[in-house]
N, C-alpha and C. Protein backbone atom coordinates (compact mmCIF):
# COMPACT_ATOMS: atom_id res chain seq x y z
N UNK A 1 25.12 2.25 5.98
CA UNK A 1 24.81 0.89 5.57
C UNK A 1 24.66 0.84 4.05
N UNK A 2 25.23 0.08 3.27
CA UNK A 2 25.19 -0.41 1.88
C UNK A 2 23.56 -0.69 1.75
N UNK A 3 23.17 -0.16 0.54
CA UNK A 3 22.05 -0.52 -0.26
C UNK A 3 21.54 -1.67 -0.55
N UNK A 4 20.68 -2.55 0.04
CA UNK A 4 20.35 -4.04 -0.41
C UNK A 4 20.80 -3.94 -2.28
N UNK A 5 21.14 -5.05 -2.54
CA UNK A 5 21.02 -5.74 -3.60
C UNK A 5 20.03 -6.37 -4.18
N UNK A 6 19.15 -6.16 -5.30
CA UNK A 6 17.38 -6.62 -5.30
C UNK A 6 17.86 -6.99 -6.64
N UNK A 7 17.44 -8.62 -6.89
CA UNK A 7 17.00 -9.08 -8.06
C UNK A 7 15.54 -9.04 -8.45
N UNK A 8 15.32 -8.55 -9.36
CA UNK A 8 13.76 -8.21 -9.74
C UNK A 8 13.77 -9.06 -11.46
N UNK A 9 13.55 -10.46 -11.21
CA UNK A 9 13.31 -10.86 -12.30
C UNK A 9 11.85 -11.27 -12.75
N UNK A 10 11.66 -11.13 -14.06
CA UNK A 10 9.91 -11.21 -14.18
C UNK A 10 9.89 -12.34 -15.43
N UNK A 11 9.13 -13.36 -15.16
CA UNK A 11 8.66 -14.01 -16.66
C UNK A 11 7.67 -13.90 -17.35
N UNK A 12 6.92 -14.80 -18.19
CA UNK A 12 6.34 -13.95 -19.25
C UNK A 12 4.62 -14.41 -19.12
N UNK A 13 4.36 -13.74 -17.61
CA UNK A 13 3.02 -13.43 -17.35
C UNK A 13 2.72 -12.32 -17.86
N UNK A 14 2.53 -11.78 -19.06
CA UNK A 14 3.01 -10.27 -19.92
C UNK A 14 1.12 -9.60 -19.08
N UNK A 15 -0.01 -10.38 -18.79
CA UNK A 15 -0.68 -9.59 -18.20
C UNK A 15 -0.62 -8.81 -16.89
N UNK A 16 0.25 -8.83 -16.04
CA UNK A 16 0.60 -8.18 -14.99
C UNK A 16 2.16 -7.59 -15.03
N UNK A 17 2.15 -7.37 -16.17
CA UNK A 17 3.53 -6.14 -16.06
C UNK A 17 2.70 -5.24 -15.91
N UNK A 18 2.22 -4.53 -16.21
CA UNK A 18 1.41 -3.31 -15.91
C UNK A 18 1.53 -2.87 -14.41
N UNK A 19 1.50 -4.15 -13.50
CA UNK A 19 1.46 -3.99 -11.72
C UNK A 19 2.56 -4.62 -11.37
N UNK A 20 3.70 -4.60 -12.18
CA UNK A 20 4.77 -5.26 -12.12
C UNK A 20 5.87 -4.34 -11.70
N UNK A 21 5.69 -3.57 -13.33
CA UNK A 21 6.93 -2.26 -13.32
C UNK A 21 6.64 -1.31 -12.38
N UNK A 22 5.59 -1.00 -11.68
CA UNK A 22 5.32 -0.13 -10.94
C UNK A 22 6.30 -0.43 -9.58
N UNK A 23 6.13 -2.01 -9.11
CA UNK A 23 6.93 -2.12 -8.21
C UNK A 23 8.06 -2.25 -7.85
N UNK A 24 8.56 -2.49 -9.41
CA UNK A 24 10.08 -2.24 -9.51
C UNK A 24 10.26 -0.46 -9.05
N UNK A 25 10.12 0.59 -9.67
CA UNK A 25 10.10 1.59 -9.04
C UNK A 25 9.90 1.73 -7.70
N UNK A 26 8.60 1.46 -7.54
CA UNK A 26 8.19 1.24 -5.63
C UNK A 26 9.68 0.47 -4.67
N UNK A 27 10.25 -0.32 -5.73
CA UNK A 27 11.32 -0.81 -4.55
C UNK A 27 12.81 -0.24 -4.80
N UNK A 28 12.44 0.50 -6.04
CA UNK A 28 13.70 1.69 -6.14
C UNK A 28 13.79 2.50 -5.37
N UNK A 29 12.83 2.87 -4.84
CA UNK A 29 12.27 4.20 -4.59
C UNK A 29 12.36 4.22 -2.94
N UNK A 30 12.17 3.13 -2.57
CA UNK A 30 12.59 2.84 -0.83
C UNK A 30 13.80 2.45 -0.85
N UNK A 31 15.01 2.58 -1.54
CA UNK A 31 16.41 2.20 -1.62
C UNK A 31 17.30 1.24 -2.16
N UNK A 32 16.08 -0.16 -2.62
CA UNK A 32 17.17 -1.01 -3.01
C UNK A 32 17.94 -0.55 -4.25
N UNK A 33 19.06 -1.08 -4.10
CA UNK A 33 19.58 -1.50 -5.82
C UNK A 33 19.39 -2.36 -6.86
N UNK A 34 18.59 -2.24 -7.36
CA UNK A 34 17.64 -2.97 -8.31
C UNK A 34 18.88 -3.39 -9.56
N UNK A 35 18.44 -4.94 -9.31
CA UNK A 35 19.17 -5.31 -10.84
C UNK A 35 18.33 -6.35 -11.52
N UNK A 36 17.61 -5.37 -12.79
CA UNK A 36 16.49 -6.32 -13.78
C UNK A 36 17.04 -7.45 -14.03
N UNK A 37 16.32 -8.79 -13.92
CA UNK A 37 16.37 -10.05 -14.70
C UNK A 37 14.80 -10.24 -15.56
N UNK A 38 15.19 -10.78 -16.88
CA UNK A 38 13.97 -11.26 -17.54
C UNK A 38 14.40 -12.19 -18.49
N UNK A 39 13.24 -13.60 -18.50
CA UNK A 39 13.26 -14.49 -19.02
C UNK A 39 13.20 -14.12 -21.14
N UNK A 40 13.71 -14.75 -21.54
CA UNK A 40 14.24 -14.77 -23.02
C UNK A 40 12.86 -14.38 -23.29
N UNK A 41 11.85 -14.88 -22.81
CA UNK A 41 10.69 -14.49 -23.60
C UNK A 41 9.79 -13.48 -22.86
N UNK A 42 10.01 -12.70 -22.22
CA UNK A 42 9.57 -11.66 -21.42
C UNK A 42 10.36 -10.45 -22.09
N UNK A 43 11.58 -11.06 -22.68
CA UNK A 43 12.71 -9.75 -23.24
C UNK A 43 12.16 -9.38 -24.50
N UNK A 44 11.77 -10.57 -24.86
CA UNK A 44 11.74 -10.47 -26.36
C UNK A 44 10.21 -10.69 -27.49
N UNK A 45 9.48 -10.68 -26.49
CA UNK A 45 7.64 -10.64 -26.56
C UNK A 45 7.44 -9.33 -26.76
N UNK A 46 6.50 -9.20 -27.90
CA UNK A 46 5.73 -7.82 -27.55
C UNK A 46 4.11 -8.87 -27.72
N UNK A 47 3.49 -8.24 -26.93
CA UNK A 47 1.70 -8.77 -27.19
C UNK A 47 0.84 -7.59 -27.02
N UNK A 48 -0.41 -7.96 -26.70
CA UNK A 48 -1.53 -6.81 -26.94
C UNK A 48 -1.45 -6.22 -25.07
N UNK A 49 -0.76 -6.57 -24.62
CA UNK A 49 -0.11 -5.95 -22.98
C UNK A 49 0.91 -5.25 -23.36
N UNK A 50 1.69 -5.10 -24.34
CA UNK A 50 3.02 -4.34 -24.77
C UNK A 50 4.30 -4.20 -25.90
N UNK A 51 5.06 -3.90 -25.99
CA UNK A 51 6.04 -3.83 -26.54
C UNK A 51 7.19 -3.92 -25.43
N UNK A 52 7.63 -5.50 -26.11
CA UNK A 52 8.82 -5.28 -25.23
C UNK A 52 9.99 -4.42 -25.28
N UNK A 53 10.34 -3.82 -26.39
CA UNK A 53 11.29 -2.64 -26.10
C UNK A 53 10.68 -1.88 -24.99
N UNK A 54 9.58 -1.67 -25.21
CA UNK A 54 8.92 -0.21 -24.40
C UNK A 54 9.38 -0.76 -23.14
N UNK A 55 9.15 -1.85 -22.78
CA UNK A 55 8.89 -2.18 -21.16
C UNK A 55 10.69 -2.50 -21.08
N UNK A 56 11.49 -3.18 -21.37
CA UNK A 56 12.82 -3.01 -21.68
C UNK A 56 13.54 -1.86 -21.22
N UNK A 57 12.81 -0.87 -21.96
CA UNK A 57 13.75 0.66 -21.41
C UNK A 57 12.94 1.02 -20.25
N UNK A 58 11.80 1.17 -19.81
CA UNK A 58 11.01 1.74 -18.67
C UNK A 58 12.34 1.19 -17.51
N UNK A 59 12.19 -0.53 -17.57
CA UNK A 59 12.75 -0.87 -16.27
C UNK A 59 14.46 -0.59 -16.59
N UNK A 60 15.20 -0.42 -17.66
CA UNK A 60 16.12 -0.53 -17.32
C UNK A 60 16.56 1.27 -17.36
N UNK A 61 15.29 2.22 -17.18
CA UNK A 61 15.77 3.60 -16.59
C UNK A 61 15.36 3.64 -15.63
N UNK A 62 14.60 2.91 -15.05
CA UNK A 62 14.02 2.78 -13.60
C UNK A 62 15.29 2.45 -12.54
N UNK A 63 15.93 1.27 -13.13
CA UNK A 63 16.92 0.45 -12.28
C UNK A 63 18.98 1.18 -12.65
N UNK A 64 19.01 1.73 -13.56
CA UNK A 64 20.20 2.36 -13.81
C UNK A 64 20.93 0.95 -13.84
N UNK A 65 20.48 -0.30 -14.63
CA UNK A 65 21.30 -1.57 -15.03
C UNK A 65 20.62 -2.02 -15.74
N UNK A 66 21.42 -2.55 -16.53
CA UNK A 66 21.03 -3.39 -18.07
C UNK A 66 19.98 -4.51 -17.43
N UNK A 67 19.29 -4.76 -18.15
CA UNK A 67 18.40 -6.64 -18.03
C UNK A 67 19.37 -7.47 -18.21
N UNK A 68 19.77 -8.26 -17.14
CA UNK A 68 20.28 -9.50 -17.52
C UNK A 68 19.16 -10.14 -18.09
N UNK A 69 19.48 -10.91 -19.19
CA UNK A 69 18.57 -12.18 -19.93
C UNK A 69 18.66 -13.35 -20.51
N UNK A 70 20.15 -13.53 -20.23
CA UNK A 70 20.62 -14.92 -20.91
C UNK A 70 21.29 -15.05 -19.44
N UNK A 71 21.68 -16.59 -20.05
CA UNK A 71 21.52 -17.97 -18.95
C UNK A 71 23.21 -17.41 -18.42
N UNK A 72 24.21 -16.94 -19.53
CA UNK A 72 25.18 -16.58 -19.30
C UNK A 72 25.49 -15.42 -18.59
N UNK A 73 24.46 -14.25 -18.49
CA UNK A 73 24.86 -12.76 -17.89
C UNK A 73 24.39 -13.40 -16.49
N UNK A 74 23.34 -14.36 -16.05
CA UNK A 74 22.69 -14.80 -15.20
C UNK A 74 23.74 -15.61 -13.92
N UNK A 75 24.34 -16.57 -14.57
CA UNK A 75 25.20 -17.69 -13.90
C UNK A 75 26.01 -16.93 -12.91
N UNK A 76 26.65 -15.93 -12.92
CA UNK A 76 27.60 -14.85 -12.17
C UNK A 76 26.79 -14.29 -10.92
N UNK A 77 26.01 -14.45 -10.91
CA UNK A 77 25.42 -14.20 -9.74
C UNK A 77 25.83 -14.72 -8.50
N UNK A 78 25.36 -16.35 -8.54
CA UNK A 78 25.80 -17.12 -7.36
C UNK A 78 27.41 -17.05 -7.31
N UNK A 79 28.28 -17.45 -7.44
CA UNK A 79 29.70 -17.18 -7.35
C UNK A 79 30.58 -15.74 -6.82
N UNK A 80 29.95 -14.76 -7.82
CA UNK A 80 30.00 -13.37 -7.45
C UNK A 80 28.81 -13.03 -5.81
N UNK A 81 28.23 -13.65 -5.66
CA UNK A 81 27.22 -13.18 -4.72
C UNK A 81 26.76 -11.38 -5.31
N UNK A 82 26.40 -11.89 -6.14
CA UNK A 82 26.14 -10.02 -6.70
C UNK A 82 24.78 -9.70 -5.90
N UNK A 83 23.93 -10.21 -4.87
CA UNK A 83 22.45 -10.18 -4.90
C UNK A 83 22.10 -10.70 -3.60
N UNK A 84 21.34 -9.66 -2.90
CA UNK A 84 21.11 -9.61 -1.52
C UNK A 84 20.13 -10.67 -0.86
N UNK A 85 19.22 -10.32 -2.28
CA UNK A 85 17.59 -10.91 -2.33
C UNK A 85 17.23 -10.96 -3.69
N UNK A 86 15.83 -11.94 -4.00
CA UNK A 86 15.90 -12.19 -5.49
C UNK A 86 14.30 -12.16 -5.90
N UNK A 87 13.61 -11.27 -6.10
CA UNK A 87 11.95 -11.35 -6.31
C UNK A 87 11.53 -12.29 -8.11
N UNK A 88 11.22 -12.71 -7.79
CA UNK A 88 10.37 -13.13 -9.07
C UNK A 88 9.22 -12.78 -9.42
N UNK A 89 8.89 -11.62 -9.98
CA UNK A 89 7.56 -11.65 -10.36
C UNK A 89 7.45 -11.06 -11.32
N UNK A 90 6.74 -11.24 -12.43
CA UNK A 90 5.49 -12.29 -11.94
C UNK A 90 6.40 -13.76 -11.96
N UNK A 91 5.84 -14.67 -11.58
CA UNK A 91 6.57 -15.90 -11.33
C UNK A 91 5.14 -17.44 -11.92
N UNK A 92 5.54 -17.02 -13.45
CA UNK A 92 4.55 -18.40 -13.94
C UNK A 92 4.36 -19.69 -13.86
N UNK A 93 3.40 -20.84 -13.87
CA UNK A 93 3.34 -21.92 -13.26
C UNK A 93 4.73 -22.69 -14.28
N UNK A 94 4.91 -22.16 -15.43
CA UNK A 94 6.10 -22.82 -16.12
C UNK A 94 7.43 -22.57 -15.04
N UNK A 95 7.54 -21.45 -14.68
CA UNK A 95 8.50 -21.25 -13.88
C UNK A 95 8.81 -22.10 -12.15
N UNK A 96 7.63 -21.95 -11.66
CA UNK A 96 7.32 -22.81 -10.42
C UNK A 96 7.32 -23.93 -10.97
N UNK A 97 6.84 -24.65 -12.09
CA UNK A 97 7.40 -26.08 -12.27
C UNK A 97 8.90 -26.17 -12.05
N UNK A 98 9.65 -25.41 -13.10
CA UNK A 98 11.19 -25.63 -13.19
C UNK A 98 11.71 -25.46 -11.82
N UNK A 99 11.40 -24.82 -10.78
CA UNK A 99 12.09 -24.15 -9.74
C UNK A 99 11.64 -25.55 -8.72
N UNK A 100 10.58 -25.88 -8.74
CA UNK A 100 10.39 -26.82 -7.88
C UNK A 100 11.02 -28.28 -8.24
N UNK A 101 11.90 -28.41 -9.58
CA UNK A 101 12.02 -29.57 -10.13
C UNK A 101 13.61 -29.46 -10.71
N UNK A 102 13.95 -28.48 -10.08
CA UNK A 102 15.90 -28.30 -10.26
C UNK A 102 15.88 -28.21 -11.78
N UNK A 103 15.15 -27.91 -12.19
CA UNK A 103 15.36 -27.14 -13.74
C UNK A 103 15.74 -25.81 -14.15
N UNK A 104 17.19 -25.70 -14.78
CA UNK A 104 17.78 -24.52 -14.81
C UNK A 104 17.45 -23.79 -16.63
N UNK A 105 16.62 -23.90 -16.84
CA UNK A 105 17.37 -23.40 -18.86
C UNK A 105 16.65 -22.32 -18.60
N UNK A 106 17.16 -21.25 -17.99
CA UNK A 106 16.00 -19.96 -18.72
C UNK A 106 17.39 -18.97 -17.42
N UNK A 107 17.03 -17.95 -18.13
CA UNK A 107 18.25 -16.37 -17.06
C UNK A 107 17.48 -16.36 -15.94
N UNK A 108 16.00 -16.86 -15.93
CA UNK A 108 15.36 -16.66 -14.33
C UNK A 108 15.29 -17.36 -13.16
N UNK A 109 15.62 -19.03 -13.66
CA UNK A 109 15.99 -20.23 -12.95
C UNK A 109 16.98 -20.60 -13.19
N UNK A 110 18.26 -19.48 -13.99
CA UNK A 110 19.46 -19.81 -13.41
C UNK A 110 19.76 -18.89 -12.62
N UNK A 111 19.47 -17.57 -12.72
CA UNK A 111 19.34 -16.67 -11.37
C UNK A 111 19.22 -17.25 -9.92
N UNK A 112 17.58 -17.65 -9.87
CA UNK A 112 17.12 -18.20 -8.67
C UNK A 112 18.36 -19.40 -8.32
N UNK A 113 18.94 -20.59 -8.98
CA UNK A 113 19.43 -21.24 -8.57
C UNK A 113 21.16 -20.65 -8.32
N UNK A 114 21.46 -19.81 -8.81
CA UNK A 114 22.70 -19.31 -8.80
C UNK A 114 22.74 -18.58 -7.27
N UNK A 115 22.13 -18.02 -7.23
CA UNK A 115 21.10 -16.90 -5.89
C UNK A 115 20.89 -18.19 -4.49
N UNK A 116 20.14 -19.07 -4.83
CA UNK A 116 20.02 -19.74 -3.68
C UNK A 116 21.43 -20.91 -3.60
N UNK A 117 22.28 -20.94 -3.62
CA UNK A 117 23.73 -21.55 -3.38
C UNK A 117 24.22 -20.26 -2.17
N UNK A 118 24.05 -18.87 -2.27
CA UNK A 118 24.19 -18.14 -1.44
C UNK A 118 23.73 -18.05 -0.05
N UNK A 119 22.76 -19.20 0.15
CA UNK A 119 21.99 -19.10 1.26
C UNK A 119 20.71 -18.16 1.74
N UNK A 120 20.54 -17.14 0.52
CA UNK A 120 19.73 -16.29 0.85
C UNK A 120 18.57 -16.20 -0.31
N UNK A 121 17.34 -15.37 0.32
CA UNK A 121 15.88 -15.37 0.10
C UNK A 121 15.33 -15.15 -1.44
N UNK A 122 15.15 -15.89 -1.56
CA UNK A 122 13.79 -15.64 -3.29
C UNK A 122 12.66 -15.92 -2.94
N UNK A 123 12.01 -14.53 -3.17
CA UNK A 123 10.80 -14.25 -3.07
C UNK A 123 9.86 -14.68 -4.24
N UNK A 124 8.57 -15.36 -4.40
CA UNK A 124 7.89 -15.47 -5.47
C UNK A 124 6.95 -14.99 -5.70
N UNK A 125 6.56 -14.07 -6.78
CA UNK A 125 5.32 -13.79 -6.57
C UNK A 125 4.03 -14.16 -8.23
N UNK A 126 3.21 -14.77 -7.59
CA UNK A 126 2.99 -16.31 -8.55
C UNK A 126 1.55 -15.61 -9.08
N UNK A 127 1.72 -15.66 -10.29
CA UNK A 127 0.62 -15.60 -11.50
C UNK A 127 0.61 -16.77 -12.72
N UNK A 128 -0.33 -17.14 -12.58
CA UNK A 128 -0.69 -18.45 -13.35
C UNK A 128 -1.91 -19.07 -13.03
N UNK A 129 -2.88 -19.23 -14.19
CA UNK A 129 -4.09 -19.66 -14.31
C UNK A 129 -4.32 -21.06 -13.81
N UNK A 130 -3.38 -21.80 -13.49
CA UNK A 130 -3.45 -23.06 -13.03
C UNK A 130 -2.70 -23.37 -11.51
N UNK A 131 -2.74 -22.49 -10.95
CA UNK A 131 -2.19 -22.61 -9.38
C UNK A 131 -2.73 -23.90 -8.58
N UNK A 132 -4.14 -23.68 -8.72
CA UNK A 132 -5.01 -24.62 -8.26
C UNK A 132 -5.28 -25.75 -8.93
N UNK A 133 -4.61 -26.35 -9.65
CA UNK A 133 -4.71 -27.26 -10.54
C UNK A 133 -3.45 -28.00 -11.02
N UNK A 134 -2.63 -27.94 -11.81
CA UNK A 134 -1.71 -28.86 -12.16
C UNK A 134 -0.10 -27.92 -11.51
N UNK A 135 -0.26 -26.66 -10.62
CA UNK A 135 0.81 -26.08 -10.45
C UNK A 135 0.62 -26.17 -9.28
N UNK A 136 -0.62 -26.36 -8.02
CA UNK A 136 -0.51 -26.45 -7.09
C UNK A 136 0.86 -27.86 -5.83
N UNK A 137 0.99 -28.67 -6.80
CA UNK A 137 2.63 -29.47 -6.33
C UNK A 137 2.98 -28.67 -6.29
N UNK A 138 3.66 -27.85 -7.14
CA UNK A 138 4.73 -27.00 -7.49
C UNK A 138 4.79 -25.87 -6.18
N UNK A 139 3.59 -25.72 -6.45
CA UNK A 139 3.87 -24.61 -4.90
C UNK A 139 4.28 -25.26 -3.80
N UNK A 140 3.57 -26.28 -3.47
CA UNK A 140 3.63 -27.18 -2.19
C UNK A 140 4.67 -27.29 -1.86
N UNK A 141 5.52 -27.84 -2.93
CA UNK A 141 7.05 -27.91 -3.05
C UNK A 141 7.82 -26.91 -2.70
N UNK A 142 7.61 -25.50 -3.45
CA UNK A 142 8.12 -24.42 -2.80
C UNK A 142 7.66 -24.33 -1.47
N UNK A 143 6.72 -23.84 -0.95
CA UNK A 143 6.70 -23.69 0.51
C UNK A 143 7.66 -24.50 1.32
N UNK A 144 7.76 -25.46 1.40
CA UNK A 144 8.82 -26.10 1.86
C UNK A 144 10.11 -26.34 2.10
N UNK A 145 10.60 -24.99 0.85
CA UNK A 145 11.79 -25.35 0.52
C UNK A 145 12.41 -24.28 1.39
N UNK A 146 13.77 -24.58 1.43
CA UNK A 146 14.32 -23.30 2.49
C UNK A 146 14.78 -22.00 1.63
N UNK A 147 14.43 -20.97 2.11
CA UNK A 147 14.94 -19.67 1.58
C UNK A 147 14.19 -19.22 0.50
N UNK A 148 12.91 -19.64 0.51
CA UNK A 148 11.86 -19.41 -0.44
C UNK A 148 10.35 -19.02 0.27
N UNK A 149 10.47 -17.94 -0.03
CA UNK A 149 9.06 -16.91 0.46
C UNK A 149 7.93 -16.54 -1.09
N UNK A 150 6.85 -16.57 -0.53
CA UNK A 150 5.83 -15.90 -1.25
C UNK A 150 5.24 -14.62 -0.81
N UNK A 151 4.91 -13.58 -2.39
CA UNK A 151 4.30 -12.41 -1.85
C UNK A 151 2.86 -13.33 -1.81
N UNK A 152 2.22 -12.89 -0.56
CA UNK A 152 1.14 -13.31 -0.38
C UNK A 152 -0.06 -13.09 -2.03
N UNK A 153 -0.74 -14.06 -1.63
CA UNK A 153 -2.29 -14.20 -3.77
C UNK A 153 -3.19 -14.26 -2.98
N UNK A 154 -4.11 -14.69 -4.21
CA UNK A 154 -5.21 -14.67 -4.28
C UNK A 154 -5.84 -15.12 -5.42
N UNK A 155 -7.06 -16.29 -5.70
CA UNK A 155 -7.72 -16.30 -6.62
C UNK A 155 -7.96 -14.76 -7.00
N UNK A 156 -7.89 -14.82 -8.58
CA UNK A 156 -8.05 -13.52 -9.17
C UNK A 156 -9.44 -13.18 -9.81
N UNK A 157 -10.14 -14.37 -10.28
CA UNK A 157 -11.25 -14.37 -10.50
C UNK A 157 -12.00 -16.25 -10.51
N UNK A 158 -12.41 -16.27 -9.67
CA UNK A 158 -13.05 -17.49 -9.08
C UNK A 158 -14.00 -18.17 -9.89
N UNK A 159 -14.87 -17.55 -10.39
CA UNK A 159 -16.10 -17.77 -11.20
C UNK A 159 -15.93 -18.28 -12.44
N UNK A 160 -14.78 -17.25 -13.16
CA UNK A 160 -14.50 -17.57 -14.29
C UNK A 160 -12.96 -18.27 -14.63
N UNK A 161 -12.06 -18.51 -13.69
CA UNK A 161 -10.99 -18.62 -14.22
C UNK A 161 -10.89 -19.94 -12.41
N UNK A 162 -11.30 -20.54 -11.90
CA UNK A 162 -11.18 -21.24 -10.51
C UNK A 162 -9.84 -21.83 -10.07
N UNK A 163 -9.14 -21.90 -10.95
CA UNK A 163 -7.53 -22.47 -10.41
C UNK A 163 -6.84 -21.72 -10.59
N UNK A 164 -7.27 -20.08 -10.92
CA UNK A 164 -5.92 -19.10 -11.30
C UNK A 164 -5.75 -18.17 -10.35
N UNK A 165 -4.48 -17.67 -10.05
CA UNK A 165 -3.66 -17.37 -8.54
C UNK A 165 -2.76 -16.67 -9.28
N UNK A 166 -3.28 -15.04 -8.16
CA UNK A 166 -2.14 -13.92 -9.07
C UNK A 166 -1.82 -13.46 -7.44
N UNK A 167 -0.61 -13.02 -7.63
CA UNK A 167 -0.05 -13.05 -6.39
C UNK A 167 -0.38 -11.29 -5.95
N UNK A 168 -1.03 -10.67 -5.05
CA UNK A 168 -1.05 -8.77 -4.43
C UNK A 168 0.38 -8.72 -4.94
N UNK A 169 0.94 -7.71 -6.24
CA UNK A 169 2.04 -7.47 -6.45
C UNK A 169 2.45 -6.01 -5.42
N UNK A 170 1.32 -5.24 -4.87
CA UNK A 170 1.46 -4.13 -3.97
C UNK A 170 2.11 -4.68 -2.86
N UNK A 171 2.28 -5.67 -2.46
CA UNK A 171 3.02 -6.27 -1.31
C UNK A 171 4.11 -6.75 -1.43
N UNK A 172 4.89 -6.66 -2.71
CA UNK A 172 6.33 -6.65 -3.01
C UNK A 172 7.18 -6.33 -1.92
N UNK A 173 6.95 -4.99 -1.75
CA UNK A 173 7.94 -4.44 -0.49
C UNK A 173 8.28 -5.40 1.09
N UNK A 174 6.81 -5.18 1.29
CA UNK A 174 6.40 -6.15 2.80
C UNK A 174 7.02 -7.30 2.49
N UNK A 175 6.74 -8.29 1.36
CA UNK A 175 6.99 -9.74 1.57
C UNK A 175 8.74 -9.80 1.24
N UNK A 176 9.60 -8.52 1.21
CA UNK A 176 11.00 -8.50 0.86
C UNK A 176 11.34 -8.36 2.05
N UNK A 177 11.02 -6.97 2.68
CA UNK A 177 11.19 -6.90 3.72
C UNK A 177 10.96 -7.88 5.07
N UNK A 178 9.92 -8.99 5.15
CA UNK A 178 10.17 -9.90 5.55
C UNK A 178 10.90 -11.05 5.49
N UNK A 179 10.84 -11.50 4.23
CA UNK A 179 12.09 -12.21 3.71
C UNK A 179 13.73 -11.93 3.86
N UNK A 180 13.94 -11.15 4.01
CA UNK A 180 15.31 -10.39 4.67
C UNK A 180 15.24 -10.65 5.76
N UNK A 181 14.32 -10.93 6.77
CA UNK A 181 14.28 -11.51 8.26
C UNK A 181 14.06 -12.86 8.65
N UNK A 182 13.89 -13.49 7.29
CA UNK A 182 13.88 -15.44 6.98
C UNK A 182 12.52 -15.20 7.60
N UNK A 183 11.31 -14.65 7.03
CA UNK A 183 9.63 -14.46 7.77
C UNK A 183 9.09 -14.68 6.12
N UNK A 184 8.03 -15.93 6.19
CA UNK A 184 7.02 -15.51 5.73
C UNK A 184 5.79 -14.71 5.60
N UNK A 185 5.62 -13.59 5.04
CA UNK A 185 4.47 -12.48 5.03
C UNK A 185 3.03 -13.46 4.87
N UNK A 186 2.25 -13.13 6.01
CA UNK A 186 1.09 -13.98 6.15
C UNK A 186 -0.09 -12.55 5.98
N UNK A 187 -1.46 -13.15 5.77
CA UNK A 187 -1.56 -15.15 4.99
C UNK A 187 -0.67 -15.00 3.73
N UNK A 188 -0.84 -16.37 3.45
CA UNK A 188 0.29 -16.30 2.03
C UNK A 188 -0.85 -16.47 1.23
N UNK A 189 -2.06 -17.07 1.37
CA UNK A 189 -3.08 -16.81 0.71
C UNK A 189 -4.70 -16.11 1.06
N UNK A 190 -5.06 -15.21 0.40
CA UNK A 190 -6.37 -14.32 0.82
C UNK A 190 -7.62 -14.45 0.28
């Protein structure tokens, strides 16, 4: 049997790369064929979470393929069907706006939209301080939509941060592997 095809695109929640890149490996490492996507400003950010060169080469020796990152290396996807399945994570409330609102300008929501013309699964896995607050439509919207799964969240810190929702990135695998069976991985929230 051929190797799934795994889009692993991440935007620029730059505080959870740290539990990000790990799972890109983690889903190397159980077989897929990993092909990096990252948003223009995930490529091209360094902050006090990193250097984006550094994180640049980690994933693209992890994955043995370049980062797609423009809107143009991106578009070839849907047409080519290059892509089995499509993870987003981290997946920011800027991003769940655009995705829930047919907004394409970025390599990660033209991915996702190039990707879902194929009929098949994008997974989200959602970090953003405002989940519960001005991004919660946005989700609503996704849930609904067809061929769109979440790795199961969680408020990340309640007390101090009450509308922010970081998605268990350790459950990457599970919520792919369900998604390949058209299953949402429950609960979707913990």
């Amino acid at each position: 049997m051929d190797r799934i095809r795994l889009g692993f695109a991440m935007t620029g929640s730059f505080c959870t790369f740290g539990k990000t890149v790990p799972q890109i490996e983690a889903v190397k490492d159980l077989g897929y064929d990993v092909f990096p996507i990252m948003s223009a400003m995930s490529y091209e950010t360094d902050t006090r979470f990193g250097k984006a060169q550094d994180f640049i080469d980690r994933i693209e020796e992890i994955c043995g393929h370049k980062i797609i990152h423009t809107i143009k290396e991106a578009e070839p996807i849907g047409p080519k069907a290059l892509l089995d399945i499509l993870v987003v994570a981290p997946c920011t409330g800027n991003t769940l706006g655009k995705l829930a609102n047919g907004i394409t300008d970025s390599s990660v929501t033209m991915a996702v939209k190039a990707h879902l013309r194929n009929q098949r699964p994008v997974v989200l896995a959602v970090s953003t301080n405002d989940a519960l607050g001005a991004s919660a439509k946005n989700i609503g919207v996704l849930l609904n939509q067809k061929n769109i799964y979440f790795v199961p969240m969680r408020q990340d810190d309640p007390l101090k941060k009450p509308q922010s929702i970081v998605a268990d990135f350790g459950q990457i695998p599970q919520a792919l592997e369900c998604a390949l069976k058209g299953l949402q991985l429950q609960p979707v929230i913990f």
